[in-house]
PDB file of N, CA and C in Angstrom:
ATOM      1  N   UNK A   1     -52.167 -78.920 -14.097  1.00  0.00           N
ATOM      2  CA  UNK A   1     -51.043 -77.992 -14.154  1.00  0.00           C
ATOM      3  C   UNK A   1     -50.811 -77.644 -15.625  1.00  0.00           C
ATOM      4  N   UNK A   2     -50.521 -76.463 -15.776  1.00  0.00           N
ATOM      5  CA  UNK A   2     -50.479 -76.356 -17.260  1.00  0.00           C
ATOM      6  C   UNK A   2     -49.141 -75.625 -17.711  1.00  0.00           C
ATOM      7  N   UNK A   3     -48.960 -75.600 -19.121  1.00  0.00           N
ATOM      8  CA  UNK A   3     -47.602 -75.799 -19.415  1.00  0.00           C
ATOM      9  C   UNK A   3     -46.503 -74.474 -18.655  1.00  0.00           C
ATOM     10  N   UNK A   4     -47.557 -73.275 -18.996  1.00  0.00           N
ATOM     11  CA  UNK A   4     -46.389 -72.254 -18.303  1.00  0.00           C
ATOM     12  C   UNK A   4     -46.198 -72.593 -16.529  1.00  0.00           C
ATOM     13  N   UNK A   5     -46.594 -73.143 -15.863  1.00  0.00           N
ATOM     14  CA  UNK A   5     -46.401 -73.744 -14.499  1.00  0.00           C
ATOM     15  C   UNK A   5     -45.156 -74.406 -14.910  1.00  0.00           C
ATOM     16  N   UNK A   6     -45.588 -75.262 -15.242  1.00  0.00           N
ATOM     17  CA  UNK A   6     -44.150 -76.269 -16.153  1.00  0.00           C
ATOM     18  C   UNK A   6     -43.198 -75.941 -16.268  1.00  0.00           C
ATOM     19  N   UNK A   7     -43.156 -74.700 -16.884  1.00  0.00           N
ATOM     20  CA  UNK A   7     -41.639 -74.467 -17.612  1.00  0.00           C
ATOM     21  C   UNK A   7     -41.250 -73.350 -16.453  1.00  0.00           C
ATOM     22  N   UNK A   8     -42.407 -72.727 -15.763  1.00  0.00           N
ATOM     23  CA  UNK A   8     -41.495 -72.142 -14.302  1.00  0.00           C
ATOM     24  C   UNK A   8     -41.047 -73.151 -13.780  1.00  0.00           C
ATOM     25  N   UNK A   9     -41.342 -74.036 -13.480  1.00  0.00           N
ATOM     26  CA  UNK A   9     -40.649 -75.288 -12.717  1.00  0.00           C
ATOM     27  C   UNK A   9     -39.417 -75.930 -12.763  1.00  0.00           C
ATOM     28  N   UNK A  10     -39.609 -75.424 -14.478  1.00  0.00           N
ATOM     29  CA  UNK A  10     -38.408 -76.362 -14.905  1.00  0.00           C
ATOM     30  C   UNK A  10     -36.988 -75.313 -15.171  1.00  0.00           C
ATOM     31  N   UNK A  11     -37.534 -74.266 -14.835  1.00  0.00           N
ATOM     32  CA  UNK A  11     -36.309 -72.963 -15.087  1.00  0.00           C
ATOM     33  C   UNK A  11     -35.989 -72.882 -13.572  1.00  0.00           C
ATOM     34  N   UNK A  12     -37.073 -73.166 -12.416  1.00  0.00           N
ATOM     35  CA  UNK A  12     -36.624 -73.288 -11.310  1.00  0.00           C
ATOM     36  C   UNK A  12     -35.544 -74.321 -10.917  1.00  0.00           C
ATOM     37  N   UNK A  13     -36.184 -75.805 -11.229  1.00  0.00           N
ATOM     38  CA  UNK A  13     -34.862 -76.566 -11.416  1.00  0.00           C
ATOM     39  C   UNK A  13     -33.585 -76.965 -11.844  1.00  0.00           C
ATOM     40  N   UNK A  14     -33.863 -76.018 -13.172  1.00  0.00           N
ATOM     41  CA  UNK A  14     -32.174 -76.002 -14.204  1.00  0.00           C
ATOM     42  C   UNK A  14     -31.384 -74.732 -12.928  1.00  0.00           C
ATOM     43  N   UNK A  15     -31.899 -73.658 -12.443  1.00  0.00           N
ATOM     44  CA  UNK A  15     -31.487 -73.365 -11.642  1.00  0.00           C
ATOM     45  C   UNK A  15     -30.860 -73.938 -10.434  1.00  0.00           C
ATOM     46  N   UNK A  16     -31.649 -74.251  -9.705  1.00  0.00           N
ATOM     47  CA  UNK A  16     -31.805 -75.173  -8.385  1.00  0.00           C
ATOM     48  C   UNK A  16     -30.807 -75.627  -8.419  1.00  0.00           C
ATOM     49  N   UNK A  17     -29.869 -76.544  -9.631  1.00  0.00           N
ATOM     50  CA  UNK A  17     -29.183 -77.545  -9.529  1.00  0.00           C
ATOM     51  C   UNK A  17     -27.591 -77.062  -9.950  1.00  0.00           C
ATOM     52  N   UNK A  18     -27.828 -75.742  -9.778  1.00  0.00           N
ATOM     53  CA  UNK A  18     -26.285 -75.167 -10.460  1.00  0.00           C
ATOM     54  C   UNK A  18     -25.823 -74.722  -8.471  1.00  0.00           C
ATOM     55  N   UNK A  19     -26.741 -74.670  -7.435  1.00  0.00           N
ATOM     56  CA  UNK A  19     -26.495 -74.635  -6.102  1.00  0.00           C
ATOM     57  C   UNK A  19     -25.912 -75.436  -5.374  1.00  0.00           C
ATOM     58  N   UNK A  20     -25.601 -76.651  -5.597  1.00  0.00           N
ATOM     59  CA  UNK A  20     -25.204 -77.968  -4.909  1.00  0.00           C
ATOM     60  C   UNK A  20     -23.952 -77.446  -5.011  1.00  0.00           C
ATOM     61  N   UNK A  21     -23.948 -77.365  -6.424  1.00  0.00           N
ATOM     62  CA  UNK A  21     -22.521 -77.872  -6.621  1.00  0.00           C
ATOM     63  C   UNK A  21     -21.362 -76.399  -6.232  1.00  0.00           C
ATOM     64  N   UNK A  22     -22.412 -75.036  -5.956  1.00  0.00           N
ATOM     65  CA  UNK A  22     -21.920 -73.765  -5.431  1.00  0.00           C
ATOM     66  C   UNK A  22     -21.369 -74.046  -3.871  1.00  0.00           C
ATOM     67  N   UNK A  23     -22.542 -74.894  -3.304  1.00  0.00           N
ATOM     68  CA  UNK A  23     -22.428 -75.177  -1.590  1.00  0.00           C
ATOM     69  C   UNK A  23     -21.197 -76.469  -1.640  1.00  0.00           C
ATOM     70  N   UNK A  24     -21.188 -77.139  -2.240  1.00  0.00           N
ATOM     71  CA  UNK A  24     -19.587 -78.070  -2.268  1.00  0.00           C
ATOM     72  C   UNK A  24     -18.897 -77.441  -2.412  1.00  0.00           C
ATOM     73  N   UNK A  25     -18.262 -76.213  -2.972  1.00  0.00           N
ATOM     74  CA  UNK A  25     -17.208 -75.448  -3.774  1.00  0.00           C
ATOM     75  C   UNK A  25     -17.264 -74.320  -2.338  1.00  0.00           C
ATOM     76  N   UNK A  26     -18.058 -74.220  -1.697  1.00  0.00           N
ATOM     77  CA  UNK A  26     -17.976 -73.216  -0.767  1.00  0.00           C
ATOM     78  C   UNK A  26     -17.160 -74.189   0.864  1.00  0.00           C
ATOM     79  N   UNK A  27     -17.942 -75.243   0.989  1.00  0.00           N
ATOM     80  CA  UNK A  27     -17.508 -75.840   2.093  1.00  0.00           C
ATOM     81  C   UNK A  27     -16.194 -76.571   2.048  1.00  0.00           C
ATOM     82  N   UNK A  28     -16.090 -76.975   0.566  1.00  0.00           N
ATOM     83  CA  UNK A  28     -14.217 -77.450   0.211  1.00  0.00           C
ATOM     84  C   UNK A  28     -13.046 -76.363   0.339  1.00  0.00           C
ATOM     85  N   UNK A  29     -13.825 -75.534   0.027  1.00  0.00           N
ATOM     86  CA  UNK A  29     -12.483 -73.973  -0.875  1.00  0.00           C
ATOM     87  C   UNK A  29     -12.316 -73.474   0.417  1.00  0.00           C
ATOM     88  N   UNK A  30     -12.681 -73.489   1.890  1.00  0.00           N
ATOM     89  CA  UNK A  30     -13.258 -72.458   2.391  1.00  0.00           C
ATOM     90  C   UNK A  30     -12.238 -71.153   2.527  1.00  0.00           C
ATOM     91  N   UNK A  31     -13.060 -70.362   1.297  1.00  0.00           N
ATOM     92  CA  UNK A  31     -12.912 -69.128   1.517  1.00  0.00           C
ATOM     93  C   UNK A  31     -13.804 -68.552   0.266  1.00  0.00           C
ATOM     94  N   UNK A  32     -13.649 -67.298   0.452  1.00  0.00           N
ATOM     95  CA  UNK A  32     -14.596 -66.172  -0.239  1.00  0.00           C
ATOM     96  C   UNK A  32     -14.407 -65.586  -1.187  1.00  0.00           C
ATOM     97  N   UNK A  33     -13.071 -65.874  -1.707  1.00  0.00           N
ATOM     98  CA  UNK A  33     -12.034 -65.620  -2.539  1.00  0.00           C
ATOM     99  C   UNK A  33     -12.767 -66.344  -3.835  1.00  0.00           C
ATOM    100  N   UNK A  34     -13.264 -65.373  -5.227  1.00  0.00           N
ATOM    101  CA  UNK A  34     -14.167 -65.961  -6.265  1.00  0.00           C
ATOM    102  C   UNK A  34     -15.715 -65.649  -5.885  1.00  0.00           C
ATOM    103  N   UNK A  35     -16.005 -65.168  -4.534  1.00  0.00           N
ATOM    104  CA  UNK A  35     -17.558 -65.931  -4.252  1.00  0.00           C
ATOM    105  C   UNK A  35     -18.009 -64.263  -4.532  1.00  0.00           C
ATOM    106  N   UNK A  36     -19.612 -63.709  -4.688  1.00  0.00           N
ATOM    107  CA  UNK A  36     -19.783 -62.326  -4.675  1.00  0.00           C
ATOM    108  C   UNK A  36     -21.013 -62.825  -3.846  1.00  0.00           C
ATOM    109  N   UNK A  37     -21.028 -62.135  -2.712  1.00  0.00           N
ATOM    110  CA  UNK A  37     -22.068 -61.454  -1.282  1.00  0.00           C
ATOM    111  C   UNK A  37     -22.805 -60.983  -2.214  1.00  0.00           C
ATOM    112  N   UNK A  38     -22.924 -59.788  -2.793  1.00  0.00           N
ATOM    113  CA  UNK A  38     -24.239 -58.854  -3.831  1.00  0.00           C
ATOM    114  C   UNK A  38     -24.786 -59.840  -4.634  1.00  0.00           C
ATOM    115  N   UNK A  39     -24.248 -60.509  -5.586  1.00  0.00           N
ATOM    116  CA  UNK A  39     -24.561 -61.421  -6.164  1.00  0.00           C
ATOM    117  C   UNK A  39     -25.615 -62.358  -5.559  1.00  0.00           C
ATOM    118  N   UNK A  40     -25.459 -63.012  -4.492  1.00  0.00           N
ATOM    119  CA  UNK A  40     -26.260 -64.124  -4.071  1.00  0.00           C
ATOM    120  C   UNK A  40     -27.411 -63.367  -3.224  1.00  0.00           C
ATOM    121  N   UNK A  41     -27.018 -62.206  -2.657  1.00  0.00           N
ATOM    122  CA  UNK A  41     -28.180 -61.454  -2.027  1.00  0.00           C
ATOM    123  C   UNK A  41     -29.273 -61.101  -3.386  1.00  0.00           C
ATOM    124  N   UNK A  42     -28.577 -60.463  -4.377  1.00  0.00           N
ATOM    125  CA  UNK A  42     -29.392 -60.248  -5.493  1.00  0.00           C
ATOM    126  C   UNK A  42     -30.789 -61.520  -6.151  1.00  0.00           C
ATOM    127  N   UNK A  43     -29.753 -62.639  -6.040  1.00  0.00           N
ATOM    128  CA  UNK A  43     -30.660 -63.748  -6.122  1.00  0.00           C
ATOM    129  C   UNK A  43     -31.770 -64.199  -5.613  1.00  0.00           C
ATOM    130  N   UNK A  44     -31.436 -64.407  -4.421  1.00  0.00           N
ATOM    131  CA  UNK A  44     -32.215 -64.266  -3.145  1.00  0.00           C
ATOM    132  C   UNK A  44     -33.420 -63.294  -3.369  1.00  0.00           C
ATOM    133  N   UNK A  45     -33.190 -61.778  -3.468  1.00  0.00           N
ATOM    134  CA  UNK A  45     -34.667 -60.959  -3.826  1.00  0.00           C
ATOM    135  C   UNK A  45     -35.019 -61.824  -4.945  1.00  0.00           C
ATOM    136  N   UNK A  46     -34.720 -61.987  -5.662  1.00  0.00           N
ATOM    137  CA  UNK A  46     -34.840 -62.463  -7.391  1.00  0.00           C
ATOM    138  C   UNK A  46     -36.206 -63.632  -6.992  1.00  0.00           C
ATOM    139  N   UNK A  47     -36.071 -64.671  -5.981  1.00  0.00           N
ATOM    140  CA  UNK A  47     -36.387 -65.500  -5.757  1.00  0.00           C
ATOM    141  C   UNK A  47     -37.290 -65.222  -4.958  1.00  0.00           C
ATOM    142  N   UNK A  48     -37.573 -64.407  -4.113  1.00  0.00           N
ATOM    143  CA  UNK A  48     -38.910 -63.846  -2.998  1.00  0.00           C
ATOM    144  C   UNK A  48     -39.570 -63.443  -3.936  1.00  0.00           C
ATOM    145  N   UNK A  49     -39.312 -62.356  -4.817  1.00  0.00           N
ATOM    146  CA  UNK A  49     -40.037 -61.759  -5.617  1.00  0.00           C
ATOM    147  C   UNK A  49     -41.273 -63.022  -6.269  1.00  0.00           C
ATOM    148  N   UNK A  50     -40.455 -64.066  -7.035  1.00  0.00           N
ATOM    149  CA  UNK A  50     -41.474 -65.076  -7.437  1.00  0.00           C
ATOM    150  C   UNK A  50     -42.104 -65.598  -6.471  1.00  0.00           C
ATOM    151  N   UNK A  51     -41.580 -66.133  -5.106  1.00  0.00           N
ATOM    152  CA  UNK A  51     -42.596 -66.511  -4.150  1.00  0.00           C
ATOM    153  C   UNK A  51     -43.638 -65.391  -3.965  1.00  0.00           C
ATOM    154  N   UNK A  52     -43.325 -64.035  -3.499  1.00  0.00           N
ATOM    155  CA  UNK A  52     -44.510 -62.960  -3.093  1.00  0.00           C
ATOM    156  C   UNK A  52     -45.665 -63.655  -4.363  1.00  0.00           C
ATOM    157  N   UNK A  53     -44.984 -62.912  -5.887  1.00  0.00           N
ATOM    158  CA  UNK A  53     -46.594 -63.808  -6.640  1.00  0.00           C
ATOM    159  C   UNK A  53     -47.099 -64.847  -6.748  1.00  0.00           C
ATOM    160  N   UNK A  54     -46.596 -65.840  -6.389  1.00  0.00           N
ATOM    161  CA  UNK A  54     -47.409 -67.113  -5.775  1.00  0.00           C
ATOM    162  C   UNK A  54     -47.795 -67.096  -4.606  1.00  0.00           C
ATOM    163  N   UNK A  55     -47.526 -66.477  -3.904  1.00  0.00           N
ATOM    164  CA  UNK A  55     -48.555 -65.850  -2.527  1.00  0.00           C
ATOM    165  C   UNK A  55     -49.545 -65.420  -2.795  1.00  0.00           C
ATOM    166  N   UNK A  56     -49.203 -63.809  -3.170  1.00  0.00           N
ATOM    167  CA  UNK A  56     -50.322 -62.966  -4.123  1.00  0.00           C
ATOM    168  C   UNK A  56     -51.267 -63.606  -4.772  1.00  0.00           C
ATOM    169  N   UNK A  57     -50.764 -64.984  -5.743  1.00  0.00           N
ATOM    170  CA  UNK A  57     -51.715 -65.309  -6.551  1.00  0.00           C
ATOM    171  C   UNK A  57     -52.694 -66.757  -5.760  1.00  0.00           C
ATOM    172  N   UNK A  58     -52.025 -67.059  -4.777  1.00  0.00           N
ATOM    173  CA  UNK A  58     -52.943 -67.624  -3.630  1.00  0.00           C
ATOM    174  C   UNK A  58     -54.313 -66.816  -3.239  1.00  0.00           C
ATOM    175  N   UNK A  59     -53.766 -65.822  -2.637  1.00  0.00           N
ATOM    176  CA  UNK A  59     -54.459 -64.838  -2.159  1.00  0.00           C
ATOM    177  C   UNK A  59     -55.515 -64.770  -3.186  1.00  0.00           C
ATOM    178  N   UNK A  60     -55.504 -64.332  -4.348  1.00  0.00           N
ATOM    179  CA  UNK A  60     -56.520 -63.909  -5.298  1.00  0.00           C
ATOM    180  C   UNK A  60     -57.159 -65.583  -5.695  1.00  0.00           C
ATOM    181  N   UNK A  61     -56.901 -66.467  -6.186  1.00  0.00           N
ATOM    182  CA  UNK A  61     -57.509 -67.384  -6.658  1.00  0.00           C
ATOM    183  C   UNK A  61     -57.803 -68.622  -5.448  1.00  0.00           C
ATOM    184  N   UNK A  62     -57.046 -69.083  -4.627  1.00  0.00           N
ATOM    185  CA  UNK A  62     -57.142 -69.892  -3.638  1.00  0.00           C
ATOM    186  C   UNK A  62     -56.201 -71.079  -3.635  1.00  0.00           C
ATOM    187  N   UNK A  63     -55.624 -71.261  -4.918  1.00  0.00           N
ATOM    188  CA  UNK A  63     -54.880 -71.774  -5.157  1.00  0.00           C
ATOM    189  C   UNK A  63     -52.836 -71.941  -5.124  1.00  0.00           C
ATOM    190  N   UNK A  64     -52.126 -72.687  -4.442  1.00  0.00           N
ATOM    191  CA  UNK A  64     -51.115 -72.313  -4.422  1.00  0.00           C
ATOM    192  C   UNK A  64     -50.779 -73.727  -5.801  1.00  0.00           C
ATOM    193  N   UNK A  65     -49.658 -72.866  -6.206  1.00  0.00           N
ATOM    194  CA  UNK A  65     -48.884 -73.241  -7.569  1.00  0.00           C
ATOM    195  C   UNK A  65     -47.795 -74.518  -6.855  1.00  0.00           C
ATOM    196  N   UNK A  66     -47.757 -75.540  -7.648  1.00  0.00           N
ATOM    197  CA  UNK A  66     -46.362 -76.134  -7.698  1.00  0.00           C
ATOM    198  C   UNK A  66     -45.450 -75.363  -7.440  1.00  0.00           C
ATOM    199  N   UNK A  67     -45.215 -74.397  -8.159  1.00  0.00           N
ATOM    200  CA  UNK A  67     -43.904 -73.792  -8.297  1.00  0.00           C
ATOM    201  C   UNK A  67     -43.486 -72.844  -6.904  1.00  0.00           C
ATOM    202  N   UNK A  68     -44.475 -72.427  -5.926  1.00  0.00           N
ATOM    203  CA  UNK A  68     -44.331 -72.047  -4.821  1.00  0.00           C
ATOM    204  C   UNK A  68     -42.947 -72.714  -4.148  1.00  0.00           C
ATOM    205  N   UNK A  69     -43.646 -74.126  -4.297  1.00  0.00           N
ATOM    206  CA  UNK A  69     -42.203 -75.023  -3.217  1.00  0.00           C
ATOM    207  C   UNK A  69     -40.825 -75.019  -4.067  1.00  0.00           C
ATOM    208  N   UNK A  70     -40.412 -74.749  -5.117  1.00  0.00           N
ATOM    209  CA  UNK A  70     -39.215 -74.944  -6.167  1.00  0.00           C
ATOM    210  C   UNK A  70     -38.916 -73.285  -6.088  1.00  0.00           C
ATOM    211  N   UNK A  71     -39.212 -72.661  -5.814  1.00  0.00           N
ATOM    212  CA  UNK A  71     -39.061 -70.830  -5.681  1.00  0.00           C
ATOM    213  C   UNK A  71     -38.332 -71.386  -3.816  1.00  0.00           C
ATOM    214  N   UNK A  72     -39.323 -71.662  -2.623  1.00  0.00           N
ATOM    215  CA  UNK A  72     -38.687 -72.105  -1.583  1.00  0.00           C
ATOM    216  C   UNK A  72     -37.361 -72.838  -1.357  1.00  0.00           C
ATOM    217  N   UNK A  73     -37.191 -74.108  -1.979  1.00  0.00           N
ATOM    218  CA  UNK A  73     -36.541 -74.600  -2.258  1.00  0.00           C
ATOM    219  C   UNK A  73     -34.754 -74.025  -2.633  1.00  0.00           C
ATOM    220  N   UNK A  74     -34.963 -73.456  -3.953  1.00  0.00           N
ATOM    221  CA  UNK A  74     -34.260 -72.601  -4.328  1.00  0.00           C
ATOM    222  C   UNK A  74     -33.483 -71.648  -3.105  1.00  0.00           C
ATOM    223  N   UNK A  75     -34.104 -70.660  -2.540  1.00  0.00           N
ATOM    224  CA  UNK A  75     -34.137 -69.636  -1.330  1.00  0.00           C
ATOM    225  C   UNK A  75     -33.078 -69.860  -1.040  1.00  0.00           C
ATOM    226  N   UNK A  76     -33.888 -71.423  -0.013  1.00  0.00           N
ATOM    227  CA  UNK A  76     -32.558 -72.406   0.888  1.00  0.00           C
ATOM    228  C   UNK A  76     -31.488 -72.665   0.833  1.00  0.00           C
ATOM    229  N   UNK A  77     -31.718 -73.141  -0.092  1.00  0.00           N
ATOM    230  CA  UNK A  77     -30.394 -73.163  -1.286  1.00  0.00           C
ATOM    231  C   UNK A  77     -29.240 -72.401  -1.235  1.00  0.00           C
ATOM    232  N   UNK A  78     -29.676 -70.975  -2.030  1.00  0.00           N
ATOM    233  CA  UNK A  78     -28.950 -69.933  -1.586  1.00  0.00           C
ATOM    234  C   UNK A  78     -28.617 -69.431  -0.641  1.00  0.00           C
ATOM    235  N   UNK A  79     -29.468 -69.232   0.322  1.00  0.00           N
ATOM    236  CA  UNK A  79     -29.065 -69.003   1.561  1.00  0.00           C
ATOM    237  C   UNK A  79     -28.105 -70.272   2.447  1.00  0.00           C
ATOM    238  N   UNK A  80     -27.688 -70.951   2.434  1.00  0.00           N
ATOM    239  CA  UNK A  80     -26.672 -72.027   2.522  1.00  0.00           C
ATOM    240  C   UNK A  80     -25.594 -71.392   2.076  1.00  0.00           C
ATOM    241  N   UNK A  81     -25.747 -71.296   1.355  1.00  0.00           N
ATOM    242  CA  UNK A  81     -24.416 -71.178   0.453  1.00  0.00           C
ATOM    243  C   UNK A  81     -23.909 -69.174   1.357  1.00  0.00           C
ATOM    244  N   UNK A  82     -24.982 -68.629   1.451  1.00  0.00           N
ATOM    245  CA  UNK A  82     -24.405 -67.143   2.206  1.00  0.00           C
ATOM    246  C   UNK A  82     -24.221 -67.522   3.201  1.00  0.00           C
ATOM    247  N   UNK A  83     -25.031 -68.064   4.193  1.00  0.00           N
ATOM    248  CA  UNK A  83     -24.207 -68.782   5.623  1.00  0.00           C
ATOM    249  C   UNK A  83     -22.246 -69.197   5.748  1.00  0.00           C
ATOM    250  N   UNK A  84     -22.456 -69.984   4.520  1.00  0.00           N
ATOM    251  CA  UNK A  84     -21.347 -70.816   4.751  1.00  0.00           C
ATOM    252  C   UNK A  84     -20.454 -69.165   3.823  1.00  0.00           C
ATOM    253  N   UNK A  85     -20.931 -68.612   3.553  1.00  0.00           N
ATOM    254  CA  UNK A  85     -20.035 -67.210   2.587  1.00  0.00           C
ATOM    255  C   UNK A  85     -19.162 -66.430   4.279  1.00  0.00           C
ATOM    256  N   UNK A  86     -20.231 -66.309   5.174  1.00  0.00           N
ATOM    257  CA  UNK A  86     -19.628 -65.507   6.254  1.00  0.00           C
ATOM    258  C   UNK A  86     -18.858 -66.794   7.418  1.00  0.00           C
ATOM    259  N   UNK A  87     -19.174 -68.171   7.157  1.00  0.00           N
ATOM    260  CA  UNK A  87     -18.076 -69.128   8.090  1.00  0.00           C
ATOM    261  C   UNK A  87     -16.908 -69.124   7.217  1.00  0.00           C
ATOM    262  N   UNK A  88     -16.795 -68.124   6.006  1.00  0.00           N
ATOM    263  CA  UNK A  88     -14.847 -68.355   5.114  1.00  0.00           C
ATOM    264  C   UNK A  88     -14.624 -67.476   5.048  1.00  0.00           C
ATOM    265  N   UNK A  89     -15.569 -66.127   5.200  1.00  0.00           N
ATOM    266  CA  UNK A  89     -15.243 -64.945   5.596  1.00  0.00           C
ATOM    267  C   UNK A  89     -14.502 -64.894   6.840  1.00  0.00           C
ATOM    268  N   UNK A  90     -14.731 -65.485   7.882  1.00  0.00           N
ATOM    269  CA  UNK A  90     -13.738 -65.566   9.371  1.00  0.00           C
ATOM    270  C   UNK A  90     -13.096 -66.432   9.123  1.00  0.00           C
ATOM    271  N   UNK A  91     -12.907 -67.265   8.082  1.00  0.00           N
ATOM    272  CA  UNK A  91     -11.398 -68.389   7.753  1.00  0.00           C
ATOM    273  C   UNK A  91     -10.829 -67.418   7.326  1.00  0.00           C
ATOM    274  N   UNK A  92     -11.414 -66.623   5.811  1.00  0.00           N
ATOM    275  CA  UNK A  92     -10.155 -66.069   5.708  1.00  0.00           C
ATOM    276  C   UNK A  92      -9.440 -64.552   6.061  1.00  0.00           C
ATOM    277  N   UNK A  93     -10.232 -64.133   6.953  1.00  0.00           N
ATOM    278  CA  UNK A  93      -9.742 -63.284   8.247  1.00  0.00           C
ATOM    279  C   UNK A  93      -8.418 -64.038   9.230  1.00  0.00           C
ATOM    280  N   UNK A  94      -8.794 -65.271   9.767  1.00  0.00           N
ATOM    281  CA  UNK A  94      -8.223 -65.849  10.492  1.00  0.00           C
ATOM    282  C   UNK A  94      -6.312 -66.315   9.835  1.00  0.00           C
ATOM    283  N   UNK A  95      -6.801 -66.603   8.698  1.00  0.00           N
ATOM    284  CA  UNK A  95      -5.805 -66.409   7.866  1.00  0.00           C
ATOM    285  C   UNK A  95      -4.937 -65.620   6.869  1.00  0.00           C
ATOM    286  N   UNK A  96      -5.548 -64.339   7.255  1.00  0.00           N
ATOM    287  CA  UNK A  96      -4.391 -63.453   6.777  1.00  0.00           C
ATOM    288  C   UNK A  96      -5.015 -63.407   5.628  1.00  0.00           C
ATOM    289  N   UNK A  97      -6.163 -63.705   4.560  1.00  0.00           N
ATOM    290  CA  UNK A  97      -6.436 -63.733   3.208  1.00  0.00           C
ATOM    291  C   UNK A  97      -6.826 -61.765   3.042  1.00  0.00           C
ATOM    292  N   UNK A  98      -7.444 -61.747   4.019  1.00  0.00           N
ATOM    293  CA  UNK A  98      -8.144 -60.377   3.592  1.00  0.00           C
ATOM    294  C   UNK A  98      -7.644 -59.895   4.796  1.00  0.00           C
TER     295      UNK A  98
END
């Protein structure tokens, strides 16, 4: 593995780890109030985009990258956190917020 693998990895993980603590703050707070829908959808492409070229670059060399699963990873991540965006979206419907 060589270093620029690496440091995608490791920009994947300094990432990665700012999500936990988004999906606690989503399932405590519940509501939507602070949170931005565009925002996390934006991410989300942000994050296929790097998987497609580690696909792509499967495709051409035969090889899949470390960084494939930390791009996946990531996704999940986010997408958690939009799941739980539309279960505080009907909290705070239910409650009169919006």
């Amino acid at each position: 593995m060589d270093v620029v693998v690496l440091c995608e990895i490791a920009m994947l993980i300094i990432f990665g780890c700012s999500w936990p603590a988004n999906i606690h703050k989503s399932i405590t707070s519940r509501t939507t109030l602070g949170k931005s829908l565009m925002f996390e959808i934006m991410v989300v492409i942000g994050y296929l985009c790097g998987l497609t070229a580690k696909l792509i670059m499967y495709q051409r060399m035969g090889e899949l990258q470390a960084s494939f699963w930390f791009y996946l990873a990531d996704i999940l991540l986010v997408t958690t956190d939009i799941v739980l965006y539309f279960r505080n979206l009907k909290i705070d419907k239910e409650m009169g917020r919006i």
